[in-house]
Protein backbone atom coordinates (compact mmCIF):
# COMPACT_ATOMS: atom_id res chain seq x y z
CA UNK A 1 0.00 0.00 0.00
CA UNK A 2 1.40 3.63 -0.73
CA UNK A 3 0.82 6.04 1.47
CA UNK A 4 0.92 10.20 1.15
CA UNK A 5 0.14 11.46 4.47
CA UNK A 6 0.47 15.56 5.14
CA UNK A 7 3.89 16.08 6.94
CA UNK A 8 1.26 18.29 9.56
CA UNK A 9 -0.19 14.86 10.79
CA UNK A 10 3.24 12.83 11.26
CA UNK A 11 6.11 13.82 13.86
CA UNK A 12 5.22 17.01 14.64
CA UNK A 13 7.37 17.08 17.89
CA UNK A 14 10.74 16.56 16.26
CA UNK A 15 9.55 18.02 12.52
CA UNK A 16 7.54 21.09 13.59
CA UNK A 17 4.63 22.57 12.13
CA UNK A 18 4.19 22.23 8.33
CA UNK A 19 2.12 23.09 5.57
CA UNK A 20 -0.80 20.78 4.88
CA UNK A 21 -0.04 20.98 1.30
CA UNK A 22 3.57 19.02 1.88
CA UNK A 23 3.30 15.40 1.30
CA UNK A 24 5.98 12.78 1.12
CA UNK A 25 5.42 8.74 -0.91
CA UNK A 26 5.80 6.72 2.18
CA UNK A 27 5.08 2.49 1.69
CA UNK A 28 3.67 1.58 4.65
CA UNK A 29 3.11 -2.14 3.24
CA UNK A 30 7.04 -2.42 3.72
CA UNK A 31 6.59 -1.84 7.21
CA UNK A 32 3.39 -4.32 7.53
CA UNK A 33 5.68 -6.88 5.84
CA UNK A 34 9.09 -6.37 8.20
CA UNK A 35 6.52 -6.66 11.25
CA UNK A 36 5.25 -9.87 10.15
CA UNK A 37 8.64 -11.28 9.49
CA UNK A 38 9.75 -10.23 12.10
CA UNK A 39 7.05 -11.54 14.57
CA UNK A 40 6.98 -14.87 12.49
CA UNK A 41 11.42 -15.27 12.99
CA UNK A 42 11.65 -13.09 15.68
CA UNK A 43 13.89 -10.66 14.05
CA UNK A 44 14.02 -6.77 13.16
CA UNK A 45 17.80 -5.43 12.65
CA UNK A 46 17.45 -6.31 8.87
CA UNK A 47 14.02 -4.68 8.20
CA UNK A 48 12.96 -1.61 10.42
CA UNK A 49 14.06 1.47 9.01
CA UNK A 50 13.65 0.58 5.15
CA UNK A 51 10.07 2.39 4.60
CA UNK A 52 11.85 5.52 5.99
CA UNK A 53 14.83 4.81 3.74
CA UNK A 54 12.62 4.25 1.08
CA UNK A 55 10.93 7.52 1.38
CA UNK A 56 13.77 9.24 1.74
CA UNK A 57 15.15 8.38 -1.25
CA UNK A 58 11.63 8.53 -3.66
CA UNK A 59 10.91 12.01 -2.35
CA UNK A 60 12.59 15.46 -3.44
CA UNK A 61 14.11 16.76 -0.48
CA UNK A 62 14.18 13.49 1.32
CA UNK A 63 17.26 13.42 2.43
CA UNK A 64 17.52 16.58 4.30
CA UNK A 65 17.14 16.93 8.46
CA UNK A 66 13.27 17.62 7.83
CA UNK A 67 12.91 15.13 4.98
CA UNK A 68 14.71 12.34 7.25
CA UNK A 69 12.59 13.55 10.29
CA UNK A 70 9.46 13.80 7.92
CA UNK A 71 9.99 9.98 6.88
CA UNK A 72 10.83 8.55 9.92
CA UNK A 73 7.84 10.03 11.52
CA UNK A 74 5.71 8.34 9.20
CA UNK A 75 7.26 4.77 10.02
CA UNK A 76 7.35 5.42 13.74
CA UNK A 77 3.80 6.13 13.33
CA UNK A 78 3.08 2.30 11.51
CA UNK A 79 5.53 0.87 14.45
CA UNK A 80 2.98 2.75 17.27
CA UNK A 81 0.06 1.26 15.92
CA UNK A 82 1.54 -2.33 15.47
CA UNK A 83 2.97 -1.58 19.24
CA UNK A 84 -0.31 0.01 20.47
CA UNK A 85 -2.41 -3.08 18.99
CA UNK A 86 -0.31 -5.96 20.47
CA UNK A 87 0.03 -4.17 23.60
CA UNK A 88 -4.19 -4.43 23.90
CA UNK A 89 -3.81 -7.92 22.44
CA UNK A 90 -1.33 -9.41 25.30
CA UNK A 91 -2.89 -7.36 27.94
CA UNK A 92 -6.41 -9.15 27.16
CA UNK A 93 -5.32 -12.06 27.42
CA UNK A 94 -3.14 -11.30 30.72
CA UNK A 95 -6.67 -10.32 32.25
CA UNK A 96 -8.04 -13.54 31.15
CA UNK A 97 -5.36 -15.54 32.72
CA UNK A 98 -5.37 -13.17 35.72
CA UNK A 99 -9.22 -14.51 36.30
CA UNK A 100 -8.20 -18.27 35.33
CA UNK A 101 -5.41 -18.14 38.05
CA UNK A 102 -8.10 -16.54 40.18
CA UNK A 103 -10.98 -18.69 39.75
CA UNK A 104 -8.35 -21.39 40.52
CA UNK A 105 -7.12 -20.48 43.82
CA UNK A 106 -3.69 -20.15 42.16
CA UNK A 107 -1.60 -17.37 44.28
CA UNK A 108 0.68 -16.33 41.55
CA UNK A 109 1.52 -12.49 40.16
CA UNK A 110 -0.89 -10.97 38.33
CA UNK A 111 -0.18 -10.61 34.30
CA UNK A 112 -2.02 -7.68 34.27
CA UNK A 113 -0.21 -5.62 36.49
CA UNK A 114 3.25 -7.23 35.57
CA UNK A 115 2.74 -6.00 31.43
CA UNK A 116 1.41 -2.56 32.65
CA UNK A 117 4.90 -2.23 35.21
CA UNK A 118 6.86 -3.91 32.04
CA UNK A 119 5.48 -1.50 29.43
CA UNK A 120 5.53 2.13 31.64
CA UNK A 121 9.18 0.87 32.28
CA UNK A 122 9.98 0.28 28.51
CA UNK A 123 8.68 3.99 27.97
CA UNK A 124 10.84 5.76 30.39
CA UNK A 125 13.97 3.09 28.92
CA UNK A 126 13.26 4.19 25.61
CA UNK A 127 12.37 8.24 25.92
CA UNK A 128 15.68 7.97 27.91
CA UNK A 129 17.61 6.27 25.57
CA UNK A 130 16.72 7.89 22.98
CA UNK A 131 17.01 11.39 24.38
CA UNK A 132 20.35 10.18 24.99
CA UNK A 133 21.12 9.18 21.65
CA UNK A 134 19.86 13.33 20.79
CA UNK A 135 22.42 14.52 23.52
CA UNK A 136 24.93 12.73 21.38
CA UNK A 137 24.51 15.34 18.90
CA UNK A 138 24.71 19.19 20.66
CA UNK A 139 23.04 21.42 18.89
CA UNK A 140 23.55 19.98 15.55
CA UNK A 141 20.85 19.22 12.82
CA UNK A 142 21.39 15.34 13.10
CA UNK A 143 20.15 15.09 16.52
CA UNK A 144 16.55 15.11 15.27
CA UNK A 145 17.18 12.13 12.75
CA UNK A 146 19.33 10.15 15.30
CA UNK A 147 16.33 10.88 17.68
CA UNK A 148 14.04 9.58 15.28
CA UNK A 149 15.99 6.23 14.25
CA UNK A 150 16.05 5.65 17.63
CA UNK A 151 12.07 6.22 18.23
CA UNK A 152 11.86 4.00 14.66
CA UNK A 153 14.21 0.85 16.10
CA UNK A 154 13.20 0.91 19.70
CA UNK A 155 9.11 0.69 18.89
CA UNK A 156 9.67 -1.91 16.27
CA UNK A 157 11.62 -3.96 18.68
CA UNK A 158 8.83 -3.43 21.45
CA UNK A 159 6.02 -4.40 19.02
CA UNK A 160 7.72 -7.47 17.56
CA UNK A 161 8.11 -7.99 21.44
CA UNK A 162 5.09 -8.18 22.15
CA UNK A 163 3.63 -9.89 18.87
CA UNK A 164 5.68 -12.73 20.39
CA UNK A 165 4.13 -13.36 23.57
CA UNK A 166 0.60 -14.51 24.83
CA UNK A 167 0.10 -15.90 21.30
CA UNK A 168 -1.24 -19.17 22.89
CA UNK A 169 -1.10 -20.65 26.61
């Protein structure tokens, strides 16, 4: 599937405000495919990042700090949703075993409660890593992209994850 989204709706914290009118080719089906790879071999180094590579390279000014920024956005937003849906998937079915273990008499740590303390950890880990990875930079231009990248590879890894786990009991 191709994909031309208005740079206004995509990574507006790192990009900043945009005209409506600016669009960039994005192919968000490269990103569906590297997630289900992924989540089928349990692998991402090879595959997350190449949508936003793509796009940088099919669109005019692609390649500059608000092009890169611009692109990445719009894969980081394909890697939230992917992270966002299997993160409602696993925590369903942590509720259901919760009230298994429950209706059981089993006294054993509660799934719920053990994803939701895994997952507001994983935040702060990755806002602080990747705020790190920005420090790296100063003041310079490629602080946003690094920034980015790291947004792109550490959701991808936390949605692949994910996709891994509660699959069946």
């Amino acid at each position: 599937m191709s994909r031309k989204l208005p740079l206004s709706l995509c990574f507006l914290a790192l990009a900043g405000a945009v005209s409506a009118q600016e669009t960039f080719e994005f192919e968000e089906a490269l990103v569906e495919q590297c997630f289900q790879n992924a989540a089928e071999f349990g692998r991402s180094d090879d595959c997350v990042g190449m949508a936003a590579g793509l796009c940088m390279e099919k669109n005019e000014g692609g390649w500059s700090t608000y092009g890169m920024m611009a692109c990445q956005g719009l894969e980081i937003a394909v890697w939230d949703a992917k992270l966002n849906g299997e993160y409602q998937r696993v925590l369903a079915q942590a509720k259901q075993m919760d009230a298994e273990y429950m209706d059981a008499g089993a006294a054993v740590p509660s799934q719920e409660e053990a994803l939701r303390e895994m997952q507001r950890a994983w935040i702060a880990f990755r806002d602080g890593t990747c705020g790190y990875e920005r420090s790296l930079w100063g003041n310079g231009t490629g602080g946003g992209p690094a920034s980015g990248g790291c947004m792109m590879r550490m959701t991808a890894a936390q949605a692949i994850y994910l996709a891994g786990h509660g699959q069946e009991y």
